[in-house]
N, C-alpha and C. Protein backbone atom coordinates (compact mmCIF):
# COMPACT_ATOMS: atom_id res chain seq x y z
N UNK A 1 10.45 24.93 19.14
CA UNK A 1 10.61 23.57 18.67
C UNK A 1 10.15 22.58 19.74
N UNK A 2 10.61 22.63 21.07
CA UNK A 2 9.96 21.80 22.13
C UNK A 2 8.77 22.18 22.11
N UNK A 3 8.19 22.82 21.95
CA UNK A 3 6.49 23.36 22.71
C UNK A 3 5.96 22.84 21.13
N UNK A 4 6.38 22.97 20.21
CA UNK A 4 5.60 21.77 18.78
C UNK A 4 5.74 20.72 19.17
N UNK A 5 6.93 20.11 19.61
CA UNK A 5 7.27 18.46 19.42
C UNK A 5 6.25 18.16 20.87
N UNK A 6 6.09 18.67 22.03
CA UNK A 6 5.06 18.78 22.77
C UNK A 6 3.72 18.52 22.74
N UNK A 7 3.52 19.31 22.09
CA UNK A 7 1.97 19.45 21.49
C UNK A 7 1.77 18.68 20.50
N UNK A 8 2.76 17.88 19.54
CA UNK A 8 2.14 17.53 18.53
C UNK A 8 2.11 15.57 19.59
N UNK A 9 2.85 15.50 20.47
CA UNK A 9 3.12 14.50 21.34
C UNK A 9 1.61 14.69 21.91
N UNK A 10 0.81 15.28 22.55
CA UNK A 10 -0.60 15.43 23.62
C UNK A 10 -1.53 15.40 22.32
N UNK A 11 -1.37 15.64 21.34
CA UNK A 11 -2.04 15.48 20.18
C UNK A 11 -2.21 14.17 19.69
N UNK A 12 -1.01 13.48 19.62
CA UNK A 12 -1.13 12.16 19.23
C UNK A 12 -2.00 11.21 20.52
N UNK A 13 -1.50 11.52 21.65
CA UNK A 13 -1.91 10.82 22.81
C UNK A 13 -3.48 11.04 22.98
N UNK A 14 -3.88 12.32 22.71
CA UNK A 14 -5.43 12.31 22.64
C UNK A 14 -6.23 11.57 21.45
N UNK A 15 -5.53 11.71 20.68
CA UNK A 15 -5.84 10.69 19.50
C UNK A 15 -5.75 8.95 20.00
N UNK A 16 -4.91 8.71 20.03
CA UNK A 16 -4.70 7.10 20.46
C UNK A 16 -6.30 6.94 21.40
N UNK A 17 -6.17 8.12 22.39
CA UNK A 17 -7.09 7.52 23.42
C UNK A 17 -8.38 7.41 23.47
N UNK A 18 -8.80 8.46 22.02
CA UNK A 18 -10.20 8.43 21.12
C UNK A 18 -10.26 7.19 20.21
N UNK A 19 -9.61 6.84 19.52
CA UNK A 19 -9.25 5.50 18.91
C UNK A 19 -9.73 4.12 20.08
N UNK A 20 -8.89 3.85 21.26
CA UNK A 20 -9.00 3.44 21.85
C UNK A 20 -10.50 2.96 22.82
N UNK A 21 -11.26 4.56 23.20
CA UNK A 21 -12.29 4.23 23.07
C UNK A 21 -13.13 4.10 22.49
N UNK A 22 -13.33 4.26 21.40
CA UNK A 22 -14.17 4.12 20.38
C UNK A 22 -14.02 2.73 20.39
N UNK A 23 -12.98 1.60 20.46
CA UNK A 23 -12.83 0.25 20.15
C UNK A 23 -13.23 0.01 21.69
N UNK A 24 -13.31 0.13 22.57
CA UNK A 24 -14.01 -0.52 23.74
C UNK A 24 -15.07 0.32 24.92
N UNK A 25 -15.83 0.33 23.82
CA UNK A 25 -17.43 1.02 24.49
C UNK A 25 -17.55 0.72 26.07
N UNK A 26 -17.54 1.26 26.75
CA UNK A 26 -18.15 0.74 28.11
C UNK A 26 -16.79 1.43 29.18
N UNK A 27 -15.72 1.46 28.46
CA UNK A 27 -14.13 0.90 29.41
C UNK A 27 -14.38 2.60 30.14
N UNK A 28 -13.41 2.86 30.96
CA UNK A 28 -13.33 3.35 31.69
C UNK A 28 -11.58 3.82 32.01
N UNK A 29 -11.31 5.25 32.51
CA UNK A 29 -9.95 5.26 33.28
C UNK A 29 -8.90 5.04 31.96
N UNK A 30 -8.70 5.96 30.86
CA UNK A 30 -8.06 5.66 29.79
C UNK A 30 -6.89 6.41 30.16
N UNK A 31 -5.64 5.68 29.95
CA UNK A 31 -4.80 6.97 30.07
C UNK A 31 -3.39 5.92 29.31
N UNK A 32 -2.22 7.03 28.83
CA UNK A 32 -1.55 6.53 27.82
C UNK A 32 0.05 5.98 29.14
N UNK A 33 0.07 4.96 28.79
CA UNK A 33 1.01 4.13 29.45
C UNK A 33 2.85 4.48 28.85
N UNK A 34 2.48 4.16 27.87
CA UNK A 34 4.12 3.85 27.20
C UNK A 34 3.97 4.04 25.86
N UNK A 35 4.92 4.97 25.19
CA UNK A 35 5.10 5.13 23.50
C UNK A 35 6.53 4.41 22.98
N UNK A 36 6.78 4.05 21.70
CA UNK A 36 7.30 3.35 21.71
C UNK A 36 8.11 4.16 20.20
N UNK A 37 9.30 4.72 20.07
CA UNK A 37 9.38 5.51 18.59
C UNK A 37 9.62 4.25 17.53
N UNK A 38 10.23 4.64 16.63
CA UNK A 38 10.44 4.54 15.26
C UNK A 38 10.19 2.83 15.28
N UNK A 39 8.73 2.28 15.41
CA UNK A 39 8.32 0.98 15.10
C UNK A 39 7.67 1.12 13.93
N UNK A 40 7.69 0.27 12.89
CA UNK A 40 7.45 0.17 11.64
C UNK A 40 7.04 0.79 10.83
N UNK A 41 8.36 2.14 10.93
CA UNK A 41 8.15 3.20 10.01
C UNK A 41 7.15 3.87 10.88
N UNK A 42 6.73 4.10 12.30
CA UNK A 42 6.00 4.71 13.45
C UNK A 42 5.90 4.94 14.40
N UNK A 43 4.90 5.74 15.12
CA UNK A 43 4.74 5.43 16.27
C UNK A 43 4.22 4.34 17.47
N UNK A 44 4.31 4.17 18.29
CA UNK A 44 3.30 2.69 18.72
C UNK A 44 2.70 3.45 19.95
N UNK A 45 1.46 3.89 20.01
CA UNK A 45 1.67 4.04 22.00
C UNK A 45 0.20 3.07 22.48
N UNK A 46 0.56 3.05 23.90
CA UNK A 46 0.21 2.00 24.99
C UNK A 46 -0.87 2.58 25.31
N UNK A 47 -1.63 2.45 25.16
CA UNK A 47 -3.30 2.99 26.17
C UNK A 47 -3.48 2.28 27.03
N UNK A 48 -3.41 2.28 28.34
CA UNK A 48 -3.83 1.77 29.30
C UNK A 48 -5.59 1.85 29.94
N UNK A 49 -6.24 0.88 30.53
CA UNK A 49 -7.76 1.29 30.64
C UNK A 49 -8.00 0.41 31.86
N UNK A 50 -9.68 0.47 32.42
CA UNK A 50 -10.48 -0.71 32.92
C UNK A 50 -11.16 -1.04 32.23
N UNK A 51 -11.73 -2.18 31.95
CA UNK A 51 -12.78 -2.60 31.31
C UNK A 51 -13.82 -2.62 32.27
N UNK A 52 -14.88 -3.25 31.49
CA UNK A 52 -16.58 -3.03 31.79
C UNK A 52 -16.17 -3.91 33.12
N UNK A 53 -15.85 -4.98 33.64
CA UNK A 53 -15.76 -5.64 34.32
C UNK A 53 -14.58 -5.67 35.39
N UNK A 54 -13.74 -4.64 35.22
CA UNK A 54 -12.96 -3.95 36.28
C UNK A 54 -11.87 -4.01 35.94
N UNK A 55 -11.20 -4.92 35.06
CA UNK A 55 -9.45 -5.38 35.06
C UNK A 55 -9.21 -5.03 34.20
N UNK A 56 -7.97 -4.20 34.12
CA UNK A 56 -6.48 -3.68 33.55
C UNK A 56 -6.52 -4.31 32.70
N UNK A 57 -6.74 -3.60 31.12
CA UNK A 57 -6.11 -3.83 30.04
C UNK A 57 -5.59 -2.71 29.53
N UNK A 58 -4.94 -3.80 28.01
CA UNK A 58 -4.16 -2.47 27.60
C UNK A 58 -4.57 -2.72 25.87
N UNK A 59 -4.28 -1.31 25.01
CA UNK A 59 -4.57 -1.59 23.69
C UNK A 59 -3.51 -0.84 22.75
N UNK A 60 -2.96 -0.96 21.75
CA UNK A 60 -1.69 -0.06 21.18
C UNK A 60 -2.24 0.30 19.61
N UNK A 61 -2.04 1.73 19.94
CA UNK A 61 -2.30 2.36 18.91
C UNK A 61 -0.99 2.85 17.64
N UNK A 62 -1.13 2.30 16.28
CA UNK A 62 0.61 2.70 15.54
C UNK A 62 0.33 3.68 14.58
N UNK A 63 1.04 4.69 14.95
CA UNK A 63 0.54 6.14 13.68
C UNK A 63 1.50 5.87 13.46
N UNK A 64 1.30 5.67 11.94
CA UNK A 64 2.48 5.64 10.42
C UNK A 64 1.70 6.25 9.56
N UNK A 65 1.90 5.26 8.09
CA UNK A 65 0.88 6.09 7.05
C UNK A 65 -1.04 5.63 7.44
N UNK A 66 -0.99 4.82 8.48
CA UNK A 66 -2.17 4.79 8.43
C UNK A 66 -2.07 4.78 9.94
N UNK A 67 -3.59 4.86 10.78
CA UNK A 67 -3.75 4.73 11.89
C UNK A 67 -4.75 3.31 12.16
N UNK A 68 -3.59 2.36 13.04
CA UNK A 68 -4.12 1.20 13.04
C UNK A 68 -4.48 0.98 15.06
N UNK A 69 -5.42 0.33 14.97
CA UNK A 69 -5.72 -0.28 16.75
C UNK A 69 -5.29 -1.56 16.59
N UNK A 70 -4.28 -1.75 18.03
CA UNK A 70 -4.49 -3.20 17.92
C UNK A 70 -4.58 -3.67 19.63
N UNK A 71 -5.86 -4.64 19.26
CA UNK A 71 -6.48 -4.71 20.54
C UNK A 71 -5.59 -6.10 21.46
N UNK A 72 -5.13 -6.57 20.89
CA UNK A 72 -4.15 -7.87 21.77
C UNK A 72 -2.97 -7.50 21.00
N UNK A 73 -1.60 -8.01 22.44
CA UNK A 73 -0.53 -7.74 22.00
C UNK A 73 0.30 -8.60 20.89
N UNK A 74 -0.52 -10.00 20.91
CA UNK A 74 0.10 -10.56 19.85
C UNK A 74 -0.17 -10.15 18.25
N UNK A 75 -1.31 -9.06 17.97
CA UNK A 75 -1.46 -8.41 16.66
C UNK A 75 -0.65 -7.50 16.36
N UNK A 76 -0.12 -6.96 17.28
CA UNK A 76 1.23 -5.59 17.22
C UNK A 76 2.45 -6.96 16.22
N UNK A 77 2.50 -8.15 17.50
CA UNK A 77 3.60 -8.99 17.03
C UNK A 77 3.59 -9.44 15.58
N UNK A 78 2.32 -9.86 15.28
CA UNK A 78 1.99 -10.23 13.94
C UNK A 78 2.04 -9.11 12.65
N UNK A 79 2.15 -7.97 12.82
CA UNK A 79 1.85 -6.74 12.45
C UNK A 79 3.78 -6.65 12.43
N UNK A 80 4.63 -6.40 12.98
CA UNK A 80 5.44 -6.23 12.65
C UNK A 80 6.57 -7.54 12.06
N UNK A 81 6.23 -8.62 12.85
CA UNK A 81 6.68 -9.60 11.74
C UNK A 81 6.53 -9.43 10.23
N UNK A 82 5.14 -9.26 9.75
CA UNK A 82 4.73 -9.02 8.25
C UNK A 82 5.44 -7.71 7.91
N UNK A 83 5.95 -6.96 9.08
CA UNK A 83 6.18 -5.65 7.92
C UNK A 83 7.33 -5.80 7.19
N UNK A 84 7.66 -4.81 5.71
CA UNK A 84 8.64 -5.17 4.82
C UNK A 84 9.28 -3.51 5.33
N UNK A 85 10.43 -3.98 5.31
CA UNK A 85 11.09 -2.32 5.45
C UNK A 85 10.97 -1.29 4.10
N UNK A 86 10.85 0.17 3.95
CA UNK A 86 10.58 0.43 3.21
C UNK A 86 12.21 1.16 2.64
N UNK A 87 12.92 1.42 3.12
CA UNK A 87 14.49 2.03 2.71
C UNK A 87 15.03 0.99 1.72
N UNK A 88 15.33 1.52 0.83
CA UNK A 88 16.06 0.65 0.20
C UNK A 88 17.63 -0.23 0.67
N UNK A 89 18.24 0.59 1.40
CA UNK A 89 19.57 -0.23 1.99
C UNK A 89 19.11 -0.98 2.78
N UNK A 90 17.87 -1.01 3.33
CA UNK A 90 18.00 -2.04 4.50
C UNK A 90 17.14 -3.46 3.81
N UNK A 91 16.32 -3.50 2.81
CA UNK A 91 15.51 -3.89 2.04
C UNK A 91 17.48 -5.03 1.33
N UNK A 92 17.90 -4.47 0.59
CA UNK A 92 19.25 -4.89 0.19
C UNK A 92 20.38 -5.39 1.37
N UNK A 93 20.01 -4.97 2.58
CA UNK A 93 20.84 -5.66 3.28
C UNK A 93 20.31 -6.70 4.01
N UNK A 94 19.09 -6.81 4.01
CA UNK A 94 18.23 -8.02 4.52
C UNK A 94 17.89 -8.87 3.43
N UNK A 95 18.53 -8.99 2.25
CA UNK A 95 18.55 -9.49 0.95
C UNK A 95 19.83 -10.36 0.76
N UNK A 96 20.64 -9.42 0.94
CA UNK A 96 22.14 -9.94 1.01
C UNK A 96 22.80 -10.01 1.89
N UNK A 97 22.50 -9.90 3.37
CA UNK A 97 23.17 -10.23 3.87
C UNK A 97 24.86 -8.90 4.30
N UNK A 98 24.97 -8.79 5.59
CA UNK A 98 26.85 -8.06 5.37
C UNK A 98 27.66 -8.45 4.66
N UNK A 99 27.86 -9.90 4.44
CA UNK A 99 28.90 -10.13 3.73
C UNK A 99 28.81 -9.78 2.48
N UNK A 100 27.31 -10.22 2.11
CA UNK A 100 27.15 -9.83 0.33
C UNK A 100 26.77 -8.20 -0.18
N UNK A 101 26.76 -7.66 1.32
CA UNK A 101 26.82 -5.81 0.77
C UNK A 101 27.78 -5.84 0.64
N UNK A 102 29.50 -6.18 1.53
CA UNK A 102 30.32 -5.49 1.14
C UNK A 102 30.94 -6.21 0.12
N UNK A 103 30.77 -7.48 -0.45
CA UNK A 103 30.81 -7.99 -1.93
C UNK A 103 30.73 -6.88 -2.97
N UNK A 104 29.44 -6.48 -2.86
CA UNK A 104 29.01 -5.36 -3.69
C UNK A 104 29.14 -4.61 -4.13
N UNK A 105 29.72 -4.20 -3.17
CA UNK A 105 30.84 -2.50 -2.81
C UNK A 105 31.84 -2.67 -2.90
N UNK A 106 32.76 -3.69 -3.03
CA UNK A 106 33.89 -3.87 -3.81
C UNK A 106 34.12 -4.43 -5.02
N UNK A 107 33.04 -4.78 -5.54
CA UNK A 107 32.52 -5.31 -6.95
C UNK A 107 32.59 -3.42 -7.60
N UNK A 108 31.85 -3.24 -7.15
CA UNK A 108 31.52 -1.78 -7.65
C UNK A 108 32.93 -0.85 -7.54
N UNK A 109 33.96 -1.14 -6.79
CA UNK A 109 35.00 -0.19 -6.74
C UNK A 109 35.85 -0.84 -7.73
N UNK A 110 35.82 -2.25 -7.88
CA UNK A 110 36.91 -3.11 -8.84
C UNK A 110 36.06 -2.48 -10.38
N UNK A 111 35.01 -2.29 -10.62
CA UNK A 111 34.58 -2.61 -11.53
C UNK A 111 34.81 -0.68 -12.04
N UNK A 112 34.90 -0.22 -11.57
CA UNK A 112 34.99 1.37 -11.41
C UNK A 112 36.88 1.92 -12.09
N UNK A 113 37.38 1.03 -11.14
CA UNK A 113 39.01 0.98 -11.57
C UNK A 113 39.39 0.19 -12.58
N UNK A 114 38.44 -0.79 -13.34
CA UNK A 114 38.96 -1.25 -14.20
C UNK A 114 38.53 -0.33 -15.46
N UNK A 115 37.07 0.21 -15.13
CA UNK A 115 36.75 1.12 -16.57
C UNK A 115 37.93 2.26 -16.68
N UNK A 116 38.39 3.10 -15.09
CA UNK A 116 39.32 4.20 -15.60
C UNK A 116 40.52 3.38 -16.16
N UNK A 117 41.07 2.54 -15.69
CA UNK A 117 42.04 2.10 -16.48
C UNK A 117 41.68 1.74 -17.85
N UNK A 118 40.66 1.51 -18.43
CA UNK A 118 40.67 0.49 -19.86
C UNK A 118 40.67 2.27 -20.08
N UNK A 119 40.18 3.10 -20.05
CA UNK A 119 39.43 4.62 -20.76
C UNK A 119 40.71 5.69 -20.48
N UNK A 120 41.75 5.27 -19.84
CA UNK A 120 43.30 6.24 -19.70
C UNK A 120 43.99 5.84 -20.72
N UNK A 121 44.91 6.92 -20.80
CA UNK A 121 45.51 7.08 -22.24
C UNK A 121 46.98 6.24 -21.80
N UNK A 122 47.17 6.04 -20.44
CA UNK A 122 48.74 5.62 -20.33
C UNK A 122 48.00 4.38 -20.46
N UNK A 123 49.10 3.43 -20.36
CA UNK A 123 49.12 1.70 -20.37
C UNK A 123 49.59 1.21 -18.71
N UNK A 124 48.66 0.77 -18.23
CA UNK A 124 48.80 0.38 -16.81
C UNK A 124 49.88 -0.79 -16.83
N UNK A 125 50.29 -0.58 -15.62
CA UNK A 125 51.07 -2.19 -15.11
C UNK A 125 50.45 -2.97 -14.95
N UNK A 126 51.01 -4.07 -15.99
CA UNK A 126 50.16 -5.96 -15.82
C UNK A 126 50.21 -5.82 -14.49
N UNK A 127 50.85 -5.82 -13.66
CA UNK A 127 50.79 -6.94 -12.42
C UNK A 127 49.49 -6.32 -12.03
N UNK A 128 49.68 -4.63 -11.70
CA UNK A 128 48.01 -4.37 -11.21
C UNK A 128 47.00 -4.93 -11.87
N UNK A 129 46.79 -5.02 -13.10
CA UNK A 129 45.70 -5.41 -13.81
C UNK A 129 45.00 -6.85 -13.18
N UNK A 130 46.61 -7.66 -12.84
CA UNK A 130 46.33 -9.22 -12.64
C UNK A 130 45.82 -9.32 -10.96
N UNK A 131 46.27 -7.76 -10.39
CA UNK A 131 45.44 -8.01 -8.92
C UNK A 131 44.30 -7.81 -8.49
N UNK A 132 44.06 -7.13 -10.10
CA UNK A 132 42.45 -6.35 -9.73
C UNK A 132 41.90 -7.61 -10.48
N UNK A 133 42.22 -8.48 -11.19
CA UNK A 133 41.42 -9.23 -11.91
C UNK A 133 41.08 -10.47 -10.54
N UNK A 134 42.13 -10.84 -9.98
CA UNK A 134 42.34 -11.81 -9.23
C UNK A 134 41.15 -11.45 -7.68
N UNK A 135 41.25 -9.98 -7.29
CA UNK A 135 40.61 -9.63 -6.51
C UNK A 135 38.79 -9.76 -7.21
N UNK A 136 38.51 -9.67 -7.76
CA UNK A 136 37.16 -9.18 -8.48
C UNK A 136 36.71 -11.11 -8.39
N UNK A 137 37.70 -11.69 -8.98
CA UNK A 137 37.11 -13.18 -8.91
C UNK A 137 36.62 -13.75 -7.71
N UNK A 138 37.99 -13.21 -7.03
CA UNK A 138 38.00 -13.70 -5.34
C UNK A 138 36.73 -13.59 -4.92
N UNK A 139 36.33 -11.66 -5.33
CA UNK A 139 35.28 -11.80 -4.67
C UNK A 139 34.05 -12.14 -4.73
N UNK A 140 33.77 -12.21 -6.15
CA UNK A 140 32.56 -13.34 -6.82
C UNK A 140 32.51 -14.40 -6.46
N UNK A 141 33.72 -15.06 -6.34
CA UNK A 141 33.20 -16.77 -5.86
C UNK A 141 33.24 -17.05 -4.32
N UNK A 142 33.34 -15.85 -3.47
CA UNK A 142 33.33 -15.81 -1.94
C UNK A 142 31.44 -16.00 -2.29
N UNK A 143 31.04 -14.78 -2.64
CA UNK A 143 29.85 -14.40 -2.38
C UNK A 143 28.89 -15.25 -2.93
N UNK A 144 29.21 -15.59 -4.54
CA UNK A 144 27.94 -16.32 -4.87
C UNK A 144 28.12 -18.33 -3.94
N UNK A 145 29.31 -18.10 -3.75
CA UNK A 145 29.73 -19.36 -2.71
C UNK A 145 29.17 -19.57 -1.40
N UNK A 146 29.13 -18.34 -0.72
CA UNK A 146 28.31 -18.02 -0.04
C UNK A 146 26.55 -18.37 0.42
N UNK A 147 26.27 -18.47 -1.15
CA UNK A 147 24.64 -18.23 -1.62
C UNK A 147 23.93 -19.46 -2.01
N UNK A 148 25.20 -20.36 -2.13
CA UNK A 148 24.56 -21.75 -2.28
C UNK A 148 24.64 -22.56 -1.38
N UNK A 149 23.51 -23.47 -1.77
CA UNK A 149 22.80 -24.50 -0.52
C UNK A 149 24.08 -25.52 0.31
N UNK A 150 23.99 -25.66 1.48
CA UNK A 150 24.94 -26.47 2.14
C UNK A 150 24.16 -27.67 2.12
N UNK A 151 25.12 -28.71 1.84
CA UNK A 151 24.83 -30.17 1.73
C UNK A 151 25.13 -30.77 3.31
């Protein structure tokens, strides 16, 4: 398992650094600086170089579903600003917010205990009924209260 995760690591790094030169004809002294894991759904690594004219640059290569170069560091920045997460919980929690996941999730447990109760054969106690009703409101008008514009 180490001697794969190894190799498939000197694999990627020889890759970046073919990438790399291929985007700057002339450069010189390529060698991989810094990797960076799980950036946007990838890898990121650092190619370090000289250019034609002697001075230290650097270029970052991101294996995900595609293999992208990016030759200045502010395109990495721009590149992950635009990205959209692809998981759905995090997609929903950058939607709603903590407070309005766990809205959700207690929407979903109120709404769960009220079907077994309506679908049981005994007859529940009012008062529970009136706490689960009271709780379920509560928590609707926290959340969609929440969601509207402040004056």
């Amino acid at each position: 398992m180490y001697i794969k995760k190894m190799t498939e690591e000197t694999e990627r790094e020889k890759l970046a650094i073919e990438r790399v030169k291929a985007a700057n004809p002339g450069s010189s002294h390529f060698s991989v600086t810094n990797t960076y894991f799980n950036i946007m759904d990838g890898i990121l690594v650092e190619v370090g170089f000289k250019t034609q004219e002697g001075t230290s640059a650097w270029n970052h290569v991101h294996f995900g579903k595609n293999i992208s170069v990016f030759r200045l560091f502010h395109e990495v920045c721009t590149a992950m600003v635009a990205y959209k997460e692809t998981s759905f919980f995090f997609r929903l929690l950058s939607l709603t917010g903590v407070s309005g996941l766990i809205a959700l999730c207690l929407i979903g447990v109120f709404s769960v205990l009220l079907c077994i109760m309506a679908l049981s054969s005994t007859t529940p106690n009012p008062s529970i009924i009136e706490v689960i009703k009271l709780s379920f409101a509560i928590i609707l008008g926290y959340f969609f209260g929440s969601q509207a514009p402040r004056k």
